[in-house]
C-alpha atoms as a PDB file:
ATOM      1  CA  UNK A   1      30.247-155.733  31.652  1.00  0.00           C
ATOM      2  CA  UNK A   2      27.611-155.713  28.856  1.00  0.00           C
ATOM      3  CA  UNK A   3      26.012-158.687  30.648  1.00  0.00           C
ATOM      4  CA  UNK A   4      25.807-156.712  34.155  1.00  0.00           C
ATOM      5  CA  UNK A   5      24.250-153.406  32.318  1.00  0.00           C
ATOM      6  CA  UNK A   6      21.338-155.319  30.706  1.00  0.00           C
ATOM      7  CA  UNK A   7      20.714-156.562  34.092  1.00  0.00           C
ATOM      8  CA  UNK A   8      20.642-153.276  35.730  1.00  0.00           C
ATOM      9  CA  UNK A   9      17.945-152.221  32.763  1.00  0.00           C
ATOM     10  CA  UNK A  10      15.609-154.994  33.530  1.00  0.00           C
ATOM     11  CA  UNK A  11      16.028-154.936  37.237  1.00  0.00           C
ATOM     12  CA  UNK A  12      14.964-150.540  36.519  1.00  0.00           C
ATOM     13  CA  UNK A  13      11.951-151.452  34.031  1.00  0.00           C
ATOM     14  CA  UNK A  14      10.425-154.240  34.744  1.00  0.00           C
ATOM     15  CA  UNK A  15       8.009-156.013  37.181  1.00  0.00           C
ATOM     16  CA  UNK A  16       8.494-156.941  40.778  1.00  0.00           C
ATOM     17  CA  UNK A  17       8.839-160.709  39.750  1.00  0.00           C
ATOM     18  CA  UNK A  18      10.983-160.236  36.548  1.00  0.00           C
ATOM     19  CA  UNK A  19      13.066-157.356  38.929  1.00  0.00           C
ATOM     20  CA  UNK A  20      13.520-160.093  41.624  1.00  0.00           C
ATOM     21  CA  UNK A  21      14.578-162.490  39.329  1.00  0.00           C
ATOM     22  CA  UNK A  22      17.209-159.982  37.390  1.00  0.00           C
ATOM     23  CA  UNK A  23      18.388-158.670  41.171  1.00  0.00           C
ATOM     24  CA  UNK A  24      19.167-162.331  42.232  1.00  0.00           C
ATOM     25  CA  UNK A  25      21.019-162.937  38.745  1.00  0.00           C
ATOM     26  CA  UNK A  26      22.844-159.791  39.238  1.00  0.00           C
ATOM     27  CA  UNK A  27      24.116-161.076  43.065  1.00  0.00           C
ATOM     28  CA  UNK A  28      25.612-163.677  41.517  1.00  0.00           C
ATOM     29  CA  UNK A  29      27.532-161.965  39.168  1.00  0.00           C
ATOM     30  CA  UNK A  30      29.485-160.203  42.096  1.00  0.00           C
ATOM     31  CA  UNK A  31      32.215-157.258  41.218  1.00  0.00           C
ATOM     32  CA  UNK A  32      30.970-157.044  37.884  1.00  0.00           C
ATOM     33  CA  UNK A  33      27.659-155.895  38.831  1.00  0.00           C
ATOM     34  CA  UNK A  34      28.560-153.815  41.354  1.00  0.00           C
ATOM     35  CA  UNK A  35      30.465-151.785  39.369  1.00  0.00           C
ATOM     36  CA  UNK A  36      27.814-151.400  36.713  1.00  0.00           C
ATOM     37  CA  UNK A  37      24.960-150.327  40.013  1.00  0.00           C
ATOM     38  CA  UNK A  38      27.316-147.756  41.082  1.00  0.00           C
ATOM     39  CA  UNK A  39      27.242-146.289  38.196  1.00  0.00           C
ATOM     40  CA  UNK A  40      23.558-146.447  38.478  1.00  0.00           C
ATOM     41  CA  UNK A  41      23.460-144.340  41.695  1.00  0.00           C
ATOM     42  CA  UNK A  42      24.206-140.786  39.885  1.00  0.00           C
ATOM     43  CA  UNK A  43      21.089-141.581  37.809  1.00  0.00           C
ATOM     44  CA  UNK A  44      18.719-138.435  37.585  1.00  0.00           C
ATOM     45  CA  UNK A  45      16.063-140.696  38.004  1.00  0.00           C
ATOM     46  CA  UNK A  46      15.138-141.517  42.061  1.00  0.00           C
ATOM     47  CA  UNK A  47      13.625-145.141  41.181  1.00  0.00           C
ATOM     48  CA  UNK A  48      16.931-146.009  39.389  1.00  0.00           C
ATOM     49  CA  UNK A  49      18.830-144.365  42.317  1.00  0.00           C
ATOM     50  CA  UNK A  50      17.582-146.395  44.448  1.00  0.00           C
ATOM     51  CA  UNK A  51      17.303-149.958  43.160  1.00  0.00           C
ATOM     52  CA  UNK A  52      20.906-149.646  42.335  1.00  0.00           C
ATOM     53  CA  UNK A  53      21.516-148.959  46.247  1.00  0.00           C
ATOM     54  CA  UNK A  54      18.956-151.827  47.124  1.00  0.00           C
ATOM     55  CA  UNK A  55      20.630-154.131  44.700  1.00  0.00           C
ATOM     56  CA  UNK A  56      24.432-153.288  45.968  1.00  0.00           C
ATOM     57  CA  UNK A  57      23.263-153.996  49.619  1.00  0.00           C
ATOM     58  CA  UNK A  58      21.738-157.590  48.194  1.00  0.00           C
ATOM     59  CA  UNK A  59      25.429-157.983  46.982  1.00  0.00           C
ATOM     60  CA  UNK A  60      26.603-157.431  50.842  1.00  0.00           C
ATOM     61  CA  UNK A  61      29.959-157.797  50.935  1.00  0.00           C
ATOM     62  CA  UNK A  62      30.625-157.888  47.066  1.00  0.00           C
ATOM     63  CA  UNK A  63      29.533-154.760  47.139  1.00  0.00           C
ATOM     64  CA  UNK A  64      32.167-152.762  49.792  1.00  0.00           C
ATOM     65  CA  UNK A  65      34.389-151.512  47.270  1.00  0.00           C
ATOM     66  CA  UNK A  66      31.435-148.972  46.499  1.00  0.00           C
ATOM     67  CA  UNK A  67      30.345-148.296  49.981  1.00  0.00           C
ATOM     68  CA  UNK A  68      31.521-144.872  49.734  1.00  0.00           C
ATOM     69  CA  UNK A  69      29.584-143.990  46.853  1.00  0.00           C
ATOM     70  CA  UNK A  70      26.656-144.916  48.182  1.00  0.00           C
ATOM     71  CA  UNK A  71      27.560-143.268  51.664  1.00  0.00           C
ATOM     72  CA  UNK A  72      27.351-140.139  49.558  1.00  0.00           C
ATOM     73  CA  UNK A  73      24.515-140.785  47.744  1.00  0.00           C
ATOM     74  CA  UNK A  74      22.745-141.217  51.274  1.00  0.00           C
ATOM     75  CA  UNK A  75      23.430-138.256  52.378  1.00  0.00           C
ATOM     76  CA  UNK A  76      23.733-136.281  49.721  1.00  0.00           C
ATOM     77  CA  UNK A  77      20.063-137.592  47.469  1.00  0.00           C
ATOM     78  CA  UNK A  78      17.190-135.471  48.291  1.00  0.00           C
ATOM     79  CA  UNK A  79      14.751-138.685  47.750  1.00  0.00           C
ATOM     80  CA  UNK A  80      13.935-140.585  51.169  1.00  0.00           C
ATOM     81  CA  UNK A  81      13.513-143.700  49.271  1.00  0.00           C
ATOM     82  CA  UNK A  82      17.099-143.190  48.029  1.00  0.00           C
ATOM     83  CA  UNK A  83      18.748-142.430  51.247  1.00  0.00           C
ATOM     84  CA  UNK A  84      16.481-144.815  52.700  1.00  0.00           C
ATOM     85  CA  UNK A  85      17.805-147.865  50.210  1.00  0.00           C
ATOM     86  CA  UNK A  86      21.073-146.446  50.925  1.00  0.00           C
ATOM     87  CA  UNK A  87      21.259-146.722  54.563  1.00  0.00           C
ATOM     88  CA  UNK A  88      20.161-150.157  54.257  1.00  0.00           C
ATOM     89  CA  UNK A  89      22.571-151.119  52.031  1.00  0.00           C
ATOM     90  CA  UNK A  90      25.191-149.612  53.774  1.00  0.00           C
ATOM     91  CA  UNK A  91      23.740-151.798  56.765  1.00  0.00           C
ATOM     92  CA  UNK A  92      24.253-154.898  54.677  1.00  0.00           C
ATOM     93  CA  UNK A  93      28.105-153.965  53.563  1.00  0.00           C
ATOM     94  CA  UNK A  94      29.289-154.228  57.121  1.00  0.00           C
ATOM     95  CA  UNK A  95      32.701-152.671  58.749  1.00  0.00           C
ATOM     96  CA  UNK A  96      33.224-151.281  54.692  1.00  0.00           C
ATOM     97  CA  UNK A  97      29.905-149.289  54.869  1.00  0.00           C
ATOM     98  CA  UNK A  98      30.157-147.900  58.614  1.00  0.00           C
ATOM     99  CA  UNK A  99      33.719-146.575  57.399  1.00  0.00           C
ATOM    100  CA  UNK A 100      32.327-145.234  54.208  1.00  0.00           C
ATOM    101  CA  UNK A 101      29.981-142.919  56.673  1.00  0.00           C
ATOM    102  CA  UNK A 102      32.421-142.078  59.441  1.00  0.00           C
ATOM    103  CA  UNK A 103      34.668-140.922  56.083  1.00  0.00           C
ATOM    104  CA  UNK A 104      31.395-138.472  55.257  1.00  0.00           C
ATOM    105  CA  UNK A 105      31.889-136.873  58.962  1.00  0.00           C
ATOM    106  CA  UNK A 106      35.105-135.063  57.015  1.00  0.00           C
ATOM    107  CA  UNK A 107      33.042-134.221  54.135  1.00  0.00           C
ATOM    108  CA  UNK A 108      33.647-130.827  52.724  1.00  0.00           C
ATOM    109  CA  UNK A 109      30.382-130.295  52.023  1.00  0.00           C
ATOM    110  CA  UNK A 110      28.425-128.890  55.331  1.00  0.00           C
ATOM    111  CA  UNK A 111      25.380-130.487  54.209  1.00  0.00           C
ATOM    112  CA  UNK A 112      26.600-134.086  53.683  1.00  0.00           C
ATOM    113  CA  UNK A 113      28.839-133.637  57.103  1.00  0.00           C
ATOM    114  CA  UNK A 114      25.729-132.672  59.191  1.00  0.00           C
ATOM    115  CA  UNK A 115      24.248-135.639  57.825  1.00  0.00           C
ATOM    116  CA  UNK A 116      26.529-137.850  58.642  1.00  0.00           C
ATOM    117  CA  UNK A 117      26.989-136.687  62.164  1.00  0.00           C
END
């Protein structure tokens, strides 16, 4: 949603406090937002990367429809602030996330796999 995307902009642009504030407004939004972050994570930009995979894990739950996405964005990104906001969020999904990387372990890609292992 329109709403959701401006969101995502601010929470990419501006300042920690106007960020925060965007990030909370964004958690309340639920499956709306998280569909617009997911997006967010094949960004070619690191910082966007990873504030969409900090912001999904804020959503927890909400969020677990993604969790795969952002399983292979964790082990795929070569940014350790990425996979590092990744894991986390991942952490914060619950059961959905842990299954999102014990799907990676089957991964046709050797790299991802190995990571994932």
């Amino acid at each position: 949603d329109a709403g959701a995307a401006a969101l995502v902009d601010v929470v990419e642009r501006a300042g920690p406090e106007a960020r925060q504030r965007a990030a909370d407004a964004l958690g309340k939004m639920g499956k709306s937002a998280s569909s617009a972050l997911e997006g967010r994570l094949e960004s070619p930009k690191a910082r966007t990367r990873a504030v969409a995979a900090e912001v999904l894990g804020e959503l927890g739950l909400v969020a677990s429809p993604h969790a795969e996405a952002l399983a292979r964005r964790h082990f795929a990104d070569s940014d350790a602030e990425v996979r590092r906001t990744s894991a986390e969020a991942l952490a914060r999904i619950g059961r959905r996330g842990l299954a999102a990387i014990e799907g990676c372990l089957d991964e046709s890609d050797p790299d991802i796999r190995s990571r994932a292992e």
